[in-house]
N, C-alpha and C. Protein backbone atom coordinates (compact mmCIF):
# COMPACT_ATOMS: atom_id res chain seq x y z
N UNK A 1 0.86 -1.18 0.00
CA UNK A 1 0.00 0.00 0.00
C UNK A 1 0.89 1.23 0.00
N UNK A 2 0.60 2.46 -0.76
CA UNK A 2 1.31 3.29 -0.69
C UNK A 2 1.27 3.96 0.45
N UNK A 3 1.80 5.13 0.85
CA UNK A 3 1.74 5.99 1.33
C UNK A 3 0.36 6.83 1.36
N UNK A 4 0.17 7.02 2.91
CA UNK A 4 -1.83 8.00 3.28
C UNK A 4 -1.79 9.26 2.10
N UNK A 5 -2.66 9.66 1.54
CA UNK A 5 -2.83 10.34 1.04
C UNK A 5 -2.52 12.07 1.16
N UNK A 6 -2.81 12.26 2.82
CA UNK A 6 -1.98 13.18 3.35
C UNK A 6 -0.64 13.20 3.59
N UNK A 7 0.11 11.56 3.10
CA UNK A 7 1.59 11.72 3.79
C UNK A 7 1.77 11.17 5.28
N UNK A 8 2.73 11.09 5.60
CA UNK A 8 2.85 10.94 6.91
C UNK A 8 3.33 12.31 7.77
N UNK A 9 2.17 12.01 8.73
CA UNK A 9 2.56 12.94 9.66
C UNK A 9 2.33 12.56 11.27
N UNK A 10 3.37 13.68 11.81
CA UNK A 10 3.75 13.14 13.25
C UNK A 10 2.45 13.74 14.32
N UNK A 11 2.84 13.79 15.87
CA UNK A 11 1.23 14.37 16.32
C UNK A 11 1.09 15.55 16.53
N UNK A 12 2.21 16.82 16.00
CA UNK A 12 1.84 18.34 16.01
C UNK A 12 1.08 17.91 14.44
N UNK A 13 0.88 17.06 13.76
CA UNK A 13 0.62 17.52 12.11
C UNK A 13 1.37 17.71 11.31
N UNK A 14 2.75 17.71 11.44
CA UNK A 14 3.72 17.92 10.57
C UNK A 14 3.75 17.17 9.40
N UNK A 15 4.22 17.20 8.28
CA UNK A 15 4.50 16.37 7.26
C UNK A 15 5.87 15.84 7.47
N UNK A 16 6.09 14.18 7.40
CA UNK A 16 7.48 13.68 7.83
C UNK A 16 7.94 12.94 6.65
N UNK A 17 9.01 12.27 6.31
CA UNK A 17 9.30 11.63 5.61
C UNK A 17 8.45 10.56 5.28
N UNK A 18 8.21 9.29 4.13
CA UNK A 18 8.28 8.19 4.46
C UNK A 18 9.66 7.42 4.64
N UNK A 19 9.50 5.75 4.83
CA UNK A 19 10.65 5.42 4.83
C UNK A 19 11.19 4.91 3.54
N UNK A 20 10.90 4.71 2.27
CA UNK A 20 11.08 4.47 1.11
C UNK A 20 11.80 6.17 0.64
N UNK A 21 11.75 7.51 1.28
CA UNK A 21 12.50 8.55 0.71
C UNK A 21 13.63 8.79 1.22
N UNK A 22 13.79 8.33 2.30
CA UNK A 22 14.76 7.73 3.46
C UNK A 22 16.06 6.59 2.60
N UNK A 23 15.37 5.93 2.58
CA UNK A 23 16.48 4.53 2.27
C UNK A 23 16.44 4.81 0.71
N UNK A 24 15.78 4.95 0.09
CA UNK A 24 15.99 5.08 -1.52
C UNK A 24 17.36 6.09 -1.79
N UNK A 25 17.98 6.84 -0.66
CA UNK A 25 19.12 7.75 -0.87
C UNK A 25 20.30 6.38 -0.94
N UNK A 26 19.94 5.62 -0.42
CA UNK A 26 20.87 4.16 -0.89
C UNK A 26 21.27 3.39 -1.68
N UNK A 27 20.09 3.63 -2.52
CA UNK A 27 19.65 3.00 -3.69
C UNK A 27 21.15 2.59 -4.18
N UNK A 28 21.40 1.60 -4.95
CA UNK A 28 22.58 1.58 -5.74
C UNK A 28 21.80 1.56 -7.39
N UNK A 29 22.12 3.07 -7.70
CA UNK A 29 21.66 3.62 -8.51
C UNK A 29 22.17 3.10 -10.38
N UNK A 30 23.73 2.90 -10.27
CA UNK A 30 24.61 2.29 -11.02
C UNK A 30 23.52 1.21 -11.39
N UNK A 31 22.99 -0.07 -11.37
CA UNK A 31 22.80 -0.92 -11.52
C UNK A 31 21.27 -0.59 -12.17
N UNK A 32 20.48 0.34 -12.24
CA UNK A 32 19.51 0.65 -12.64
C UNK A 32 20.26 1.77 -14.07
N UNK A 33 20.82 2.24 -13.85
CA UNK A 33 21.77 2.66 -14.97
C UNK A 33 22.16 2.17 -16.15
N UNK A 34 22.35 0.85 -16.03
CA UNK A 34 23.36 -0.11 -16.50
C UNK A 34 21.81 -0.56 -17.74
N UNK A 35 21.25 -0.78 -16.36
CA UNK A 35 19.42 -1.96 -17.08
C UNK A 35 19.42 -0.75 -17.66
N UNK A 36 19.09 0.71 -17.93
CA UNK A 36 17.81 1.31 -18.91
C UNK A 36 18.98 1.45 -19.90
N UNK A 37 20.63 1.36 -19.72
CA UNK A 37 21.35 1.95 -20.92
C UNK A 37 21.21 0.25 -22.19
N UNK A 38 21.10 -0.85 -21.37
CA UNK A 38 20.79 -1.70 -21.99
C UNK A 38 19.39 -1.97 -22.70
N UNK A 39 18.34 -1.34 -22.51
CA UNK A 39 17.25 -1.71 -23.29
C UNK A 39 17.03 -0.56 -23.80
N UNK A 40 17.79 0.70 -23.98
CA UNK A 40 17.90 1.50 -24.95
C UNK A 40 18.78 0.55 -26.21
N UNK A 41 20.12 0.60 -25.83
CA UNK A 41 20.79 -0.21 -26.61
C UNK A 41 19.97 -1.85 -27.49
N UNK A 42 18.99 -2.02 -27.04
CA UNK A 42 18.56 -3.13 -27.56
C UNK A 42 17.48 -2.69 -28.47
N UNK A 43 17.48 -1.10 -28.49
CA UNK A 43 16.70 -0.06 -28.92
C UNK A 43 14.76 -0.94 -28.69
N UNK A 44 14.51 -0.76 -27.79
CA UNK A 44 13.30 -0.89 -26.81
C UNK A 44 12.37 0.10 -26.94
N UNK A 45 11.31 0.46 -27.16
CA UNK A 45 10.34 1.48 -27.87
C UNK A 45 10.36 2.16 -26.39
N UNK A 46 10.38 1.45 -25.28
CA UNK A 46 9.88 2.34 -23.90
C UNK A 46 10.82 1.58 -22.76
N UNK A 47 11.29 2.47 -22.29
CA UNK A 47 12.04 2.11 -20.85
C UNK A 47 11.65 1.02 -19.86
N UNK A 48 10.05 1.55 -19.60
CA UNK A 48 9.40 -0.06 -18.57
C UNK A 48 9.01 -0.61 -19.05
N UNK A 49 9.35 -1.98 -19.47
CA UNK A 49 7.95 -2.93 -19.38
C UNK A 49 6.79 -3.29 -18.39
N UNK A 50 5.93 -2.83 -19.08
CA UNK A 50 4.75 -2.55 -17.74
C UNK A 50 3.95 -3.67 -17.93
N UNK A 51 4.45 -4.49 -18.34
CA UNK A 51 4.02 -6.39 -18.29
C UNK A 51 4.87 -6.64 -17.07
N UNK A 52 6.16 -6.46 -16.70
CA UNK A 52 7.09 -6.97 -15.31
C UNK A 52 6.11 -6.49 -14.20
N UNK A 53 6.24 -4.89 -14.26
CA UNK A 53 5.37 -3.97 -13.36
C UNK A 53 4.62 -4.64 -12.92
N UNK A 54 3.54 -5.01 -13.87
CA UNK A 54 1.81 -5.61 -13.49
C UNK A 54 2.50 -6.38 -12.94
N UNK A 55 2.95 -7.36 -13.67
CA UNK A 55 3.31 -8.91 -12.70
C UNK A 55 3.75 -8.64 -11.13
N UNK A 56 5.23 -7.98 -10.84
CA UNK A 56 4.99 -7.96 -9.40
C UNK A 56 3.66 -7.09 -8.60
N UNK A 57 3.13 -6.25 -9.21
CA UNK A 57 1.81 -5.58 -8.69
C UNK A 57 0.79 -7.10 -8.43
N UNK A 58 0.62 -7.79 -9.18
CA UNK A 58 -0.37 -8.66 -9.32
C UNK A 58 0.22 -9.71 -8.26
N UNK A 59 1.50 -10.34 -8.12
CA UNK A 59 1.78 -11.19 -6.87
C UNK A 59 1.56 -10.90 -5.69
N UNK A 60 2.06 -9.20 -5.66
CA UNK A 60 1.56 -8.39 -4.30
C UNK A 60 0.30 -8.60 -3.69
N UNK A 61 -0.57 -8.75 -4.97
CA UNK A 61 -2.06 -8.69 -4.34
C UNK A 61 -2.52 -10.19 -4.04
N UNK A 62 -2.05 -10.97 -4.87
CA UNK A 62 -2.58 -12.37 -4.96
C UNK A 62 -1.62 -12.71 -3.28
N UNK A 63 -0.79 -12.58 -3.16
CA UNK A 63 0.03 -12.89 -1.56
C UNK A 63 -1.11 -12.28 -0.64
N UNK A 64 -1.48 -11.02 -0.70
CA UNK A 64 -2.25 -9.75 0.38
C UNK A 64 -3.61 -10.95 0.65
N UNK A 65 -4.27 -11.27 -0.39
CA UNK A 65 -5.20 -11.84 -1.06
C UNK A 65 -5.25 -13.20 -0.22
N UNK A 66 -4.16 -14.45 -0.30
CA UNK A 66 -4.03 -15.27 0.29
C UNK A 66 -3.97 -15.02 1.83
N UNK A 67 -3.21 -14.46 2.13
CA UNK A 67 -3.01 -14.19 3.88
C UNK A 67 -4.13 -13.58 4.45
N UNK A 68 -5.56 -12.73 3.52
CA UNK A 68 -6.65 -12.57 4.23
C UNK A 68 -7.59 -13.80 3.78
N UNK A 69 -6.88 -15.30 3.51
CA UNK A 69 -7.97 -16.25 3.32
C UNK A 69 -8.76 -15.75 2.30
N UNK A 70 -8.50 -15.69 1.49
CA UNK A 70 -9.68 -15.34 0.26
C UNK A 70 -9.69 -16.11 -0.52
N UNK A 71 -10.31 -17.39 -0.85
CA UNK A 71 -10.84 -18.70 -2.10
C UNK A 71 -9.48 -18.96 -2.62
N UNK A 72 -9.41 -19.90 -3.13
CA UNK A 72 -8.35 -19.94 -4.69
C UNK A 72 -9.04 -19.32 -6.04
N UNK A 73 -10.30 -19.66 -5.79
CA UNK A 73 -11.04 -19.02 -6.60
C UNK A 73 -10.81 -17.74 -7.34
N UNK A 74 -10.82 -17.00 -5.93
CA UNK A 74 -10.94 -15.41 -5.74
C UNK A 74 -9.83 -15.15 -6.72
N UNK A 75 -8.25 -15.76 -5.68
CA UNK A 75 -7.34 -15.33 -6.17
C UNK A 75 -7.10 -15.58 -7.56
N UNK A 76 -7.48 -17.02 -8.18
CA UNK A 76 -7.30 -17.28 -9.83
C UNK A 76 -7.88 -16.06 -10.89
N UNK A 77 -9.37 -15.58 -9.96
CA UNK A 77 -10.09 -14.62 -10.63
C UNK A 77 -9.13 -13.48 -10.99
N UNK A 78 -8.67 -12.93 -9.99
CA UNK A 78 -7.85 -11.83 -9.75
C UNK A 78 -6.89 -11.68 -10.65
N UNK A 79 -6.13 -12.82 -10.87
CA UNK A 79 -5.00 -13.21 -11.53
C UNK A 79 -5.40 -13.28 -13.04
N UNK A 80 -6.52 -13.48 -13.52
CA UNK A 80 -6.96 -13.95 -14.69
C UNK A 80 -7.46 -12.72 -15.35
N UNK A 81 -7.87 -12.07 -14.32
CA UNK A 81 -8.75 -10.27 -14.88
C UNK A 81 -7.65 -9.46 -14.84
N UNK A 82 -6.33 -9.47 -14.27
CA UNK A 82 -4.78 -8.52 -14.12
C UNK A 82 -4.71 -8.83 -15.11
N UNK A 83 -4.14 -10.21 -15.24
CA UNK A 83 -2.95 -10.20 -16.45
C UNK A 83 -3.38 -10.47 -18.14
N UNK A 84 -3.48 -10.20 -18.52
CA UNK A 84 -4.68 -10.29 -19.92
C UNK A 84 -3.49 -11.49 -20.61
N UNK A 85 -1.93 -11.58 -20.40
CA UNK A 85 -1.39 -12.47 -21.73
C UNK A 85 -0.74 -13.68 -20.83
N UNK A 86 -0.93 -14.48 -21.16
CA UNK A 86 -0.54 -16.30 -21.04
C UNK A 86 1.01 -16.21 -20.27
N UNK A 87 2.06 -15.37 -20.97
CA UNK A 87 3.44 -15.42 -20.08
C UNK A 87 3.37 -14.54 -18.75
N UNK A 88 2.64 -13.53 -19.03
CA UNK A 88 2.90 -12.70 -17.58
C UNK A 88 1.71 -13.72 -16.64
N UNK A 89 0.99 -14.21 -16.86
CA UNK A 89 -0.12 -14.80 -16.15
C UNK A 89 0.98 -16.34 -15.33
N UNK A 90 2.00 -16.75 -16.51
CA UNK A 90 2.59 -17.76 -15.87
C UNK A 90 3.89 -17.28 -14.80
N UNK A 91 4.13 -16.42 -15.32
CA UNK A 91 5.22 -15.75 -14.40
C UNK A 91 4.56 -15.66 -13.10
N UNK A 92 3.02 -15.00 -12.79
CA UNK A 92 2.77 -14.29 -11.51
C UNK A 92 2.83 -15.51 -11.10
N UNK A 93 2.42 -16.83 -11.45
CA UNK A 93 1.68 -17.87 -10.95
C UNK A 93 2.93 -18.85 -10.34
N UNK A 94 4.13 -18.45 -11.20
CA UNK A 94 5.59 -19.25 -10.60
C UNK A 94 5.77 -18.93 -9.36
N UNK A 95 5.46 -17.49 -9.33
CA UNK A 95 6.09 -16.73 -8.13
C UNK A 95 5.42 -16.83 -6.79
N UNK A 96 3.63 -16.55 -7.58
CA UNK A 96 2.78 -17.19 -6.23
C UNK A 96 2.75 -18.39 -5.64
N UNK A 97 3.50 -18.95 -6.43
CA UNK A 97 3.67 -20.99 -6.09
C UNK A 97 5.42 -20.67 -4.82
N UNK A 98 5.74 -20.26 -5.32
CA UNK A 98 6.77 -19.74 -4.33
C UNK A 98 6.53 -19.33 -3.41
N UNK A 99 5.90 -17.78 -3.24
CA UNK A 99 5.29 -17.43 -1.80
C UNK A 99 4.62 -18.51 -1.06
N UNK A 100 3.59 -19.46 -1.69
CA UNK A 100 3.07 -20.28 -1.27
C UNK A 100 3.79 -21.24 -0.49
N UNK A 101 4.89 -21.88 -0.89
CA UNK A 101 5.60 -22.86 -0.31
C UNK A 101 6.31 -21.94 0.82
N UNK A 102 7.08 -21.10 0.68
CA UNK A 102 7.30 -20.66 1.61
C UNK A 102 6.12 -19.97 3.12
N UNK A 103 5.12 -19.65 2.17
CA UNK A 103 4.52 -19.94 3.87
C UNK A 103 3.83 -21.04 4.59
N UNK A 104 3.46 -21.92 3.49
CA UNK A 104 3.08 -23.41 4.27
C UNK A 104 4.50 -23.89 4.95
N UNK A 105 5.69 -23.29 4.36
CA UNK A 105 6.79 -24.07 5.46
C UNK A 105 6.94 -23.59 6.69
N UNK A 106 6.62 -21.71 7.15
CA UNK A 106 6.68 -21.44 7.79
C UNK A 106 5.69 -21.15 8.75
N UNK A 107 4.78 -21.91 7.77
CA UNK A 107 3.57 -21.45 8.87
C UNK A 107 2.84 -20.23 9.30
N UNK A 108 2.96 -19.60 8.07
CA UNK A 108 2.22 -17.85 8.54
C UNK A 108 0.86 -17.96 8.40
N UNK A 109 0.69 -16.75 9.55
CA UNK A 109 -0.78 -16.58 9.34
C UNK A 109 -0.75 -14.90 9.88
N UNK A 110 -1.50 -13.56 9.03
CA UNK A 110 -1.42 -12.79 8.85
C UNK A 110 -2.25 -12.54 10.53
N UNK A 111 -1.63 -11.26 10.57
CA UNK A 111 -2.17 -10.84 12.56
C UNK A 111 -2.51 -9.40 11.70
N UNK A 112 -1.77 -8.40 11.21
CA UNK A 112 -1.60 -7.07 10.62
C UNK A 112 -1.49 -6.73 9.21
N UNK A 113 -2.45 -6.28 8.33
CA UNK A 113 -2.16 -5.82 6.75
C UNK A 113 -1.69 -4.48 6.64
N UNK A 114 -1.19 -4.17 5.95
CA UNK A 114 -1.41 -2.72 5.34
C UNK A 114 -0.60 -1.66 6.48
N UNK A 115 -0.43 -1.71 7.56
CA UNK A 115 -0.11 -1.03 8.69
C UNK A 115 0.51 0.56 8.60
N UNK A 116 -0.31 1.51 8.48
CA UNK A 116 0.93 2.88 8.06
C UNK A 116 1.29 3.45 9.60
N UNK A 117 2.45 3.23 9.93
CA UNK A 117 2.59 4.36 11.12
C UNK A 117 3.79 4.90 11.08
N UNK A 118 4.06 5.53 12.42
CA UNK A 118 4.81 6.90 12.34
C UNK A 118 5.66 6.60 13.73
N UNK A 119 6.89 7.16 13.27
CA UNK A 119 8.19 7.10 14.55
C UNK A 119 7.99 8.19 15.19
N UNK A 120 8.00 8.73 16.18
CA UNK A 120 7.77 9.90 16.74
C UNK A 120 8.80 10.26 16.88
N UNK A 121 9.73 9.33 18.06
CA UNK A 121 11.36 9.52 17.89
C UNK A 121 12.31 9.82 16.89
N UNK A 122 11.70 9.22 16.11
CA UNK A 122 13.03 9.36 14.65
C UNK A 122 11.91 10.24 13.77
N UNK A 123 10.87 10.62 13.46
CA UNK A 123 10.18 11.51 12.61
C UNK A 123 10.32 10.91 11.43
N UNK A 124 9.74 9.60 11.33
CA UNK A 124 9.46 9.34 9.57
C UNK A 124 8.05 8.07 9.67
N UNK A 125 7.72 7.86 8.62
CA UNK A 125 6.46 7.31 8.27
C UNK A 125 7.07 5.98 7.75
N UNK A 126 5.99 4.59 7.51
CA UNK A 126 5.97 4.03 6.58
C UNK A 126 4.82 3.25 7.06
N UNK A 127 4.57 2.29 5.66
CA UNK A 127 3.32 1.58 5.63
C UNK A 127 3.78 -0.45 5.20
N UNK A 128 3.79 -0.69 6.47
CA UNK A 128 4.13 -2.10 6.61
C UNK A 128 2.92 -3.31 5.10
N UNK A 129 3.87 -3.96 4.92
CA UNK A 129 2.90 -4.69 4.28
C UNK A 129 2.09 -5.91 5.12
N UNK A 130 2.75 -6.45 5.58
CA UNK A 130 2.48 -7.72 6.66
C UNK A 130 2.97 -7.54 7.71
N UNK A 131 2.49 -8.19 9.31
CA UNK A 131 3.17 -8.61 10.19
C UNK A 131 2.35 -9.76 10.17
N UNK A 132 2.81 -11.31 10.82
CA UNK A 132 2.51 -12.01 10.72
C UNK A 132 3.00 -12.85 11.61
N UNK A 133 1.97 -14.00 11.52
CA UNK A 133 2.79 -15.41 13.32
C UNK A 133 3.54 -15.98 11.70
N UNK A 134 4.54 -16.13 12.22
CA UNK A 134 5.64 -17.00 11.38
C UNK A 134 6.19 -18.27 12.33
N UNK A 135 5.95 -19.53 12.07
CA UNK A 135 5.60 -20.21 12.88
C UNK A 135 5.22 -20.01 14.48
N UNK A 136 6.09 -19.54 15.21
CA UNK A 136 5.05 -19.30 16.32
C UNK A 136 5.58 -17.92 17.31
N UNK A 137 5.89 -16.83 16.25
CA UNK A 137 6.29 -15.46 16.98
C UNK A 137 5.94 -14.68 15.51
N UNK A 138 5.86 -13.24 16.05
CA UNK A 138 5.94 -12.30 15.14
C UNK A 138 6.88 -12.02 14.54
N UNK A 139 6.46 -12.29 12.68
CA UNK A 139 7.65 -11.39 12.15
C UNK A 139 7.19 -10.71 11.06
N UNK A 140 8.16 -9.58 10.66
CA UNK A 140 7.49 -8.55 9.34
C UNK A 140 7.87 -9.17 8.09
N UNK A 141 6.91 -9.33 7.25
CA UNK A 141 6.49 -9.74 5.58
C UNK A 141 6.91 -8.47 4.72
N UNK A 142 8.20 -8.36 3.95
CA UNK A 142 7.64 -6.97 2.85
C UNK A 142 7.37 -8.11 1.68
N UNK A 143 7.02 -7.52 0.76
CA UNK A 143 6.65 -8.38 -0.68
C UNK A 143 7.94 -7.51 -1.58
N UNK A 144 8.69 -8.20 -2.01
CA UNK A 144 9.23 -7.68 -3.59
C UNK A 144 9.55 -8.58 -4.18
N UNK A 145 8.83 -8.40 -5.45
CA UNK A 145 9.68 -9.48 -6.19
C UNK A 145 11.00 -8.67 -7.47
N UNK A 146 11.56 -9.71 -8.35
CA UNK A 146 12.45 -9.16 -9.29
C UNK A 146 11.99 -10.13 -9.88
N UNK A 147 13.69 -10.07 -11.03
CA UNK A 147 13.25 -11.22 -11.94
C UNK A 147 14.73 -11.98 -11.39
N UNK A 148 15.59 -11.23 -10.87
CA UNK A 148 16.72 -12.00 -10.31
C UNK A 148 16.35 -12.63 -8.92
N UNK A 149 15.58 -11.77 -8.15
CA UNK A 149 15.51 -12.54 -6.52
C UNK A 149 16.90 -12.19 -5.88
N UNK A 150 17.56 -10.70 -6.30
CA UNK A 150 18.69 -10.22 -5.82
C UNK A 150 17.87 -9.64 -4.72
N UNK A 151 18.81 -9.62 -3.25
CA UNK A 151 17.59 -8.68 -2.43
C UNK A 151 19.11 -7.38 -2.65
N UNK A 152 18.28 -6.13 -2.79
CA UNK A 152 19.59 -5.17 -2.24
C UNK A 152 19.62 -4.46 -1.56
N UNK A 153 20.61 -3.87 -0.90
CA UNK A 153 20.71 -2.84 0.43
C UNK A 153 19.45 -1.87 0.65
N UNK A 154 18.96 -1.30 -0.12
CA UNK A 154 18.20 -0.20 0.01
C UNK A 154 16.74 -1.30 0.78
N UNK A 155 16.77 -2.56 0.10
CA UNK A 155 15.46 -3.38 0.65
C UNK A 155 15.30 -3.92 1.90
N UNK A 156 17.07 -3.95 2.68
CA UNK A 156 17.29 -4.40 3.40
C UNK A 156 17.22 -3.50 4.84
N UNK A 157 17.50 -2.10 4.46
CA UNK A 157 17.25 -1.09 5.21
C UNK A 157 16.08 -0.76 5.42
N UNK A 158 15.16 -1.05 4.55
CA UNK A 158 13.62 -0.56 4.52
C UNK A 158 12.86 -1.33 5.29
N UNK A 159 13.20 -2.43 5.49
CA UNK A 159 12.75 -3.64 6.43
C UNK A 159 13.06 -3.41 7.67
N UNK A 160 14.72 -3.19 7.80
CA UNK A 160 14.67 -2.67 8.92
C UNK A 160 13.94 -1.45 9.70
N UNK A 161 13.98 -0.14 8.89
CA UNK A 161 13.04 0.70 9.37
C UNK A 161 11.72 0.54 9.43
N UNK A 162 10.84 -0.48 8.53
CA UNK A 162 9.72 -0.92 9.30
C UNK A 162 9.72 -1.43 10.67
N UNK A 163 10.74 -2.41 10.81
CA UNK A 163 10.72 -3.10 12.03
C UNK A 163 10.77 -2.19 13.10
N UNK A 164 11.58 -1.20 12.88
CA UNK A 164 11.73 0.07 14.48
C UNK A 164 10.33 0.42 13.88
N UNK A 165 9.52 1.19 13.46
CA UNK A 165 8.27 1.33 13.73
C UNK A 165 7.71 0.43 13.95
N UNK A 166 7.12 -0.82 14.22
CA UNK A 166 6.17 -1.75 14.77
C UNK A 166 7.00 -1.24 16.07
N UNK A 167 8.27 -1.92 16.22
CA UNK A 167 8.86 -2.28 17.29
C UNK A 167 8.42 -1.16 18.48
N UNK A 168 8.47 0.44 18.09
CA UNK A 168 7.87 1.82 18.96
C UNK A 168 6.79 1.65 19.07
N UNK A 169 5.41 1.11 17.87
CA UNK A 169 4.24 1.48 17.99
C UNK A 169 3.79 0.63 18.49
N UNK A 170 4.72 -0.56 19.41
CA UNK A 170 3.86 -1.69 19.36
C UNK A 170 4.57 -2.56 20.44
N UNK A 171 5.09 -2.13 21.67
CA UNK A 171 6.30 -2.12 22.28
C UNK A 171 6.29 -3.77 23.37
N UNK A 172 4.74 -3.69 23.32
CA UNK A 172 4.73 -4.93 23.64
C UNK A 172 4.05 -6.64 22.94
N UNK A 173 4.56 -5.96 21.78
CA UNK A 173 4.22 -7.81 20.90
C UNK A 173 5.52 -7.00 19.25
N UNK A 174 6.89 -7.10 20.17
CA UNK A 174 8.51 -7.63 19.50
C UNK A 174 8.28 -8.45 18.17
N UNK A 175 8.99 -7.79 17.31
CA UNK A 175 9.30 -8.39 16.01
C UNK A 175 10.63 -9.66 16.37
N UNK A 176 9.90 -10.85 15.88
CA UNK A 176 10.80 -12.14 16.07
C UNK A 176 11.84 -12.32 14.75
N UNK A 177 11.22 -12.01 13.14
CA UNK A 177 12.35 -12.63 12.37
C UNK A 177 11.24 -11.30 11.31
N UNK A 178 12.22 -11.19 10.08
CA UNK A 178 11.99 -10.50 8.91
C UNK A 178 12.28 -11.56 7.85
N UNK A 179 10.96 -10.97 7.21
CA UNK A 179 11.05 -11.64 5.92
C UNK A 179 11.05 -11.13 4.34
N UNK A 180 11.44 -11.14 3.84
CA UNK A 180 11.45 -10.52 2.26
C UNK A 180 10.97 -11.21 1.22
């Protein structure tokens, strides 16, 4: 979920950071450099493919989707009305077979969706995707996918700064493990 519509703000009202404007100063920028000088070079009509886009948009939801118990049904529906072409439809479906195994191994079951809150101490925002019983303690869920399954620094920091917000807003039920 993105960011509240007003932004995040602290309890005078202020407007604060989120944590994605925060850690994105991390970004290792080079490597996104590299990808758009290459699909220019492959002379590419448009920079995004907004077939990848949809696809991780569409796992995001089909995961959100599963962890509030919603049919297979539901989710096939979902999946079938997103993706209009046969490869991106098999791609989401690799990936959701993945999330899948990984949480029947671990045993999740969603406690918190969507969560936006605010550090008071440190003055910045963000909006958790999951917290969840991961086999039998709390831990935070972000969703990203790629097409490599590289995780990188900037993702790794962002997790962490979710975790200090639950961890302040929420001082007594402790983040046990992170997950990506």
């Amino acid at each position: 979920m993105p960011r509240p519509k007003a932004g995040y703000r602290n309890h005078a009202g202020t407007v604060i950071p989120g944590t994605s404007d925060i850690t994105g100063r991390f970004m290792d920028r080079s490597r996104l450099l590299f990808w758009a000088f290459k699909r220019g070079k492959e002379g590419l009509p448009q920079l995004y493919d907004d077939n990848a886009l949809n696809v991780g948009t569409c796992v995001h939801m089909m995961a959100e989707m599963d962890l509030k118990d919603r049919t297979r049904d539901d989710i096939e529906y979902y999946l079938e009305t997103t993706l209009p072409d046969r490869e991106s439809r098999s791609k989401a479906t690799s990936a959701f077979r993945a999330y899948r195994q990984w949480r029947d191994e671990f045993h999740v079951r969603a406690y918190v969706q969507e969560a936006s809150l605010v550090s008071e101490t440190l003055q910045y925002g963000g909006t958790l995707d999951t917290v969840a019983v991961v086999r039998d303690g709390l831990g935070l869920v972000d969703f990203k996918t790629s097409n490599s399954g590289e995780v990188y620094e900037d993702m790794v920091l962002q997790l962490a700064a979710y975790g200090i917000l639950w961890n302040e807003n929420h001082p007594d039920e402790p983040l046990e493990s992170y997950h990506l």
